[in-house]
C-alpha atoms as a PDB file:
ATOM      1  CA  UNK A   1      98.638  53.674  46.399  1.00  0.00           C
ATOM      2  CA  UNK A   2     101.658  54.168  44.774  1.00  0.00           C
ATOM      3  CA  UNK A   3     102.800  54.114  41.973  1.00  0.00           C
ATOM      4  CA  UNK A   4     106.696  54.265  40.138  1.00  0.00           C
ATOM      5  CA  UNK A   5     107.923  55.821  36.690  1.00  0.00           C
ATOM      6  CA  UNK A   6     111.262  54.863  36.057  1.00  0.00           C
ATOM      7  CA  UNK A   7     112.971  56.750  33.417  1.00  0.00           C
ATOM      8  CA  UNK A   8     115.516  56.553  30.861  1.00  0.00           C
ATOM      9  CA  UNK A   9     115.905  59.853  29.431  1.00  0.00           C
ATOM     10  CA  UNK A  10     116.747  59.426  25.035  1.00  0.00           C
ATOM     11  CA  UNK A  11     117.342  62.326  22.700  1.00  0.00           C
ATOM     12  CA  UNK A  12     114.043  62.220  20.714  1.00  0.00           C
ATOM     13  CA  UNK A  13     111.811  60.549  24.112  1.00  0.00           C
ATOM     14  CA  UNK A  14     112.240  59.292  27.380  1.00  0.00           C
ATOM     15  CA  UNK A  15     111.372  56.001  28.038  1.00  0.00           C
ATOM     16  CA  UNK A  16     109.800  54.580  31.123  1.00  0.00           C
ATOM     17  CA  UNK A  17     108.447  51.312  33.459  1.00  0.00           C
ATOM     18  CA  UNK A  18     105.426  52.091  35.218  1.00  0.00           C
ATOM     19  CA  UNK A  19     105.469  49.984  38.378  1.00  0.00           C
ATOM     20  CA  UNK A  20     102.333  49.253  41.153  1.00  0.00           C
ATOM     21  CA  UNK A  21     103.998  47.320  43.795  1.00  0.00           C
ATOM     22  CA  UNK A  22     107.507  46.469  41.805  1.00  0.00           C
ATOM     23  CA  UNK A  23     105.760  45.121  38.882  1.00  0.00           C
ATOM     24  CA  UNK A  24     105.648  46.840  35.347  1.00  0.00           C
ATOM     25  CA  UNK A  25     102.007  47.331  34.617  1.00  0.00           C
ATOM     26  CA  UNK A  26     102.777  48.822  31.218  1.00  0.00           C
ATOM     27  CA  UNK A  27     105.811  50.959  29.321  1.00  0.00           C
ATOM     28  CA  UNK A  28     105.150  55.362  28.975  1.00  0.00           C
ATOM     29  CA  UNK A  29     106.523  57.530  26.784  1.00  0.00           C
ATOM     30  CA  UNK A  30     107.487  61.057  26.602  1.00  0.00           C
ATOM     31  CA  UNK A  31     108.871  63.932  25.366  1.00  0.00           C
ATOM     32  CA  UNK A  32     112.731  64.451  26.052  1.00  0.00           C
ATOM     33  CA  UNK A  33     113.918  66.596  29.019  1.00  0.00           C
ATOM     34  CA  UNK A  34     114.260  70.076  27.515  1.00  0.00           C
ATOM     35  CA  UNK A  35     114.344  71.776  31.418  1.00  0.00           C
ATOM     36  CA  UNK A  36     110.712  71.409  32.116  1.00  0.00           C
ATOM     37  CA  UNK A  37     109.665  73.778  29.287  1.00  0.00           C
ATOM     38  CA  UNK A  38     105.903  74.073  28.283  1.00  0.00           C
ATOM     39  CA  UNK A  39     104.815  71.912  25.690  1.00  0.00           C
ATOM     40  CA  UNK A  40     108.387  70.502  24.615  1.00  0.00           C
ATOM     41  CA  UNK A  41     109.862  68.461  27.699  1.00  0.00           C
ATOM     42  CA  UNK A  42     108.895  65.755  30.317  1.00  0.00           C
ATOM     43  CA  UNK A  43     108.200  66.942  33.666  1.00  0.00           C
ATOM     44  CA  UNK A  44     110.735  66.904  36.259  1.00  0.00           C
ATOM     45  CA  UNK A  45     111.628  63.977  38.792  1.00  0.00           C
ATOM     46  CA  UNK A  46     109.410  63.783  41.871  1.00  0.00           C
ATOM     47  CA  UNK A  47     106.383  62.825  43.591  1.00  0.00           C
ATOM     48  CA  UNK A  48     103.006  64.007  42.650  1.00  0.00           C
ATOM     49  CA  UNK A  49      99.485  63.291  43.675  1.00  0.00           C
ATOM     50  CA  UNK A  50      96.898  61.516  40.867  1.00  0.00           C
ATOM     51  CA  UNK A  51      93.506  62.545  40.156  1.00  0.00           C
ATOM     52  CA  UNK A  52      91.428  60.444  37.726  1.00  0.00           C
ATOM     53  CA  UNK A  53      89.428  62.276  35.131  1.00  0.00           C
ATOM     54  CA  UNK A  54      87.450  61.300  32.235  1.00  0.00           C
ATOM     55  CA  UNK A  55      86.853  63.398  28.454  1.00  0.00           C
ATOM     56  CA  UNK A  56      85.826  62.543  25.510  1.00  0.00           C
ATOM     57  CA  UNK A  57      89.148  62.785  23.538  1.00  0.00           C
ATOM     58  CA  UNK A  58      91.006  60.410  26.080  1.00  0.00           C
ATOM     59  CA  UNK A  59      88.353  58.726  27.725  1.00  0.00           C
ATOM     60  CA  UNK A  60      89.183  57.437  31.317  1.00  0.00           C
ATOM     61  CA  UNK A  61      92.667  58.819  32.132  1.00  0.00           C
ATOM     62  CA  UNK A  62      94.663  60.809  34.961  1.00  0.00           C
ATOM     63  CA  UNK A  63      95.990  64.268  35.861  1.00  0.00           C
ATOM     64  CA  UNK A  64      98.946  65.463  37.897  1.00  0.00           C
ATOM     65  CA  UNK A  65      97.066  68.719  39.031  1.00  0.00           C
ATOM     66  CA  UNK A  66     100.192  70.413  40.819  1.00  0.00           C
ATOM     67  CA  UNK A  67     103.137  70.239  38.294  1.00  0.00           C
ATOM     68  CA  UNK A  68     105.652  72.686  39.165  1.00  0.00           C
ATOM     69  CA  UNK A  69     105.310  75.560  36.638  1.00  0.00           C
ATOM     70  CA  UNK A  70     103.170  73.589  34.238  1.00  0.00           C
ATOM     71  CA  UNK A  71      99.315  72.784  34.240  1.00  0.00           C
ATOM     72  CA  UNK A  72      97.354  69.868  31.874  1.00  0.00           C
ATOM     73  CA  UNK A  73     100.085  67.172  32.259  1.00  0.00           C
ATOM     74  CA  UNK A  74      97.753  64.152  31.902  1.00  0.00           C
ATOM     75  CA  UNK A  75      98.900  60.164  32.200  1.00  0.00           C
ATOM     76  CA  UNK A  76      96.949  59.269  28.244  1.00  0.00           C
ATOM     77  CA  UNK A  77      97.235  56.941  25.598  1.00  0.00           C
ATOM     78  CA  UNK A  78      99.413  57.781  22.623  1.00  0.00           C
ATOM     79  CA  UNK A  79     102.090  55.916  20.294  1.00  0.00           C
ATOM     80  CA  UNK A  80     104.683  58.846  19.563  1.00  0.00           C
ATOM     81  CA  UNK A  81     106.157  61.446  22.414  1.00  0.00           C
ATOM     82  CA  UNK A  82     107.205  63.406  18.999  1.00  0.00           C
ATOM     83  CA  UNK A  83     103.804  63.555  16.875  1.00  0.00           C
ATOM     84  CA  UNK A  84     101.261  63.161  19.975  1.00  0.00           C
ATOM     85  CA  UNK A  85     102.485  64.804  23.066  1.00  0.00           C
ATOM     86  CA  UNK A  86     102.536  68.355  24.335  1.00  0.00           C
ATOM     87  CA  UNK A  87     104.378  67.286  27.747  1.00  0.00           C
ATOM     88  CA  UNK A  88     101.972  64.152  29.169  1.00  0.00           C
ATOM     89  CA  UNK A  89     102.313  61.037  30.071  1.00  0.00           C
ATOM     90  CA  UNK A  90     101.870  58.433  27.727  1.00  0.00           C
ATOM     91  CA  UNK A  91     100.996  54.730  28.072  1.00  0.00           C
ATOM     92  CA  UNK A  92     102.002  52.300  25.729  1.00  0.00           C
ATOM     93  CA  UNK A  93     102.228  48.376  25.844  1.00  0.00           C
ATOM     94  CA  UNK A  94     105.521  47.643  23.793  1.00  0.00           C
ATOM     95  CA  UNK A  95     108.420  50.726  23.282  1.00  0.00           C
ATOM     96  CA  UNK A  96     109.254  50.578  19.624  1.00  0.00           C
ATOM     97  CA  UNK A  97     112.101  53.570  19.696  1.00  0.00           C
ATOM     98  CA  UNK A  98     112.768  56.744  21.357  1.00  0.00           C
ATOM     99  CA  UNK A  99     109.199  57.857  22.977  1.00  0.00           C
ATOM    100  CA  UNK A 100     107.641  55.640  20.738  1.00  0.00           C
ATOM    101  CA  UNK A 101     105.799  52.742  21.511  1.00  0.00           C
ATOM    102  CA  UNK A 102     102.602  50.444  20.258  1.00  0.00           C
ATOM    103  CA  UNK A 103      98.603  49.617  21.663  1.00  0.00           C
ATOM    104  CA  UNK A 104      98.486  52.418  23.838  1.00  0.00           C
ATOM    105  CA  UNK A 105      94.934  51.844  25.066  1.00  0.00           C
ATOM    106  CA  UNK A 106      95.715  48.335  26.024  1.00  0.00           C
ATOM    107  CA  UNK A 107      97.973  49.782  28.290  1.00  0.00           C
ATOM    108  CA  UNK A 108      96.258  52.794  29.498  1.00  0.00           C
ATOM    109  CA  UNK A 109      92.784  50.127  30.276  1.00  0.00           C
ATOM    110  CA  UNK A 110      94.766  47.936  31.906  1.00  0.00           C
ATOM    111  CA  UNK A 111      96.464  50.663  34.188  1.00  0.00           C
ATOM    112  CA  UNK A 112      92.500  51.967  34.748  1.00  0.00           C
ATOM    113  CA  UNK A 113      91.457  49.026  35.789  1.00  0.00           C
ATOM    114  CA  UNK A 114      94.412  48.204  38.346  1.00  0.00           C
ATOM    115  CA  UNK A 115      93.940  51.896  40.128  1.00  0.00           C
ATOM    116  CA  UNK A 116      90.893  53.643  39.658  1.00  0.00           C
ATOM    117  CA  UNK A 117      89.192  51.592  42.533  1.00  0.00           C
ATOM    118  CA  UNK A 118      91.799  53.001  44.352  1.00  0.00           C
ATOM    119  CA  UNK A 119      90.485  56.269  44.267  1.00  0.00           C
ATOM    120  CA  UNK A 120      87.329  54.982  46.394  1.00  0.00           C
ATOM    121  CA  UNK A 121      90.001  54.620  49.500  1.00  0.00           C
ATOM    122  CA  UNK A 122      93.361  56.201  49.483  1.00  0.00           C
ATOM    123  CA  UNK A 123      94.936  59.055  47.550  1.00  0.00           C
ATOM    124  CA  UNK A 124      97.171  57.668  44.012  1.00  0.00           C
ATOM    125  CA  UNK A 125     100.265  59.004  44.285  1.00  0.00           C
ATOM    126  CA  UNK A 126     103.155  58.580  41.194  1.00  0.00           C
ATOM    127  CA  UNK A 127     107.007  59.179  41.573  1.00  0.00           C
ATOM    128  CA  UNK A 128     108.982  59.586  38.859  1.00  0.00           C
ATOM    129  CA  UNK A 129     113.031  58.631  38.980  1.00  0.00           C
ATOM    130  CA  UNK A 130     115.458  57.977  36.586  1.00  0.00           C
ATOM    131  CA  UNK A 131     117.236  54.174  36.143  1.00  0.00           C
ATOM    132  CA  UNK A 132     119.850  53.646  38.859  1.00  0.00           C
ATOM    133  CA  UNK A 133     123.331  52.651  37.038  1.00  0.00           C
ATOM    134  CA  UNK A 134     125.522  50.416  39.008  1.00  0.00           C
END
């Protein structure tokens, strides 16, 4: 399976379609690009392999495991890249602003729901690209 992150890159968030087969399954926010620094910025462009993963905090949710110089960079729920982010992923159903968006676990349920039973078959893969201008 896989899956597209489409960016637009903001000065207080980035700003993203999440795609599974050229359809938007929900909106993600995150920090602003700040060079791939710990804790601050997005992760950079690419292609990187899912894992599911469940905790109490987050519930059932994904990990990029192999994030070039970072580690922890989950796909979550959250409503502000600002406030609520230390570098992941977030889902969200609506954007409201810069990285900010509303009913984040709508949106990270519904994304659940479409590709954990993937898991059972084929590896989840995500690429993340920034909006093509024409």
């Amino acid at each position: 399976m896989e899956l597209k992150l489409i960016r637009s890159y903001f000065h207080n968030g980035t700003n993203s379609d999440l795609l599974l087969n050229g359809d938007r399954v929900c909106y993600t926010i995150e920090l602003p690009w700040k060079n791939n620094q710990h804790q601050i910025s997005c992760i950079p462009e690419g292609r990187y392999e899912l894992e599911k993963r469940y905790e109490l905090r987050f519930g059932h949710h994904f990990i990029l495991p192999h994030v070039p110089n970072r580690s922890g960079i989950l796909i979550h729920a959250a409503n502000d890249a600002l406030k609520e982010i230390k570098g992941c992923i977030c889902t969200v159903t609506t954007l409201t602003g810069e990285g900010r968006g509303d009913e984040a676990r709508m949106a990270l349920a519904k994304l659940v729901s479409l590709v954990y039973p993937a898991f059972e078959k084929e590896k989840v893969f995500l690429t993340i690209q920034s909006v093509k201008h024409e």
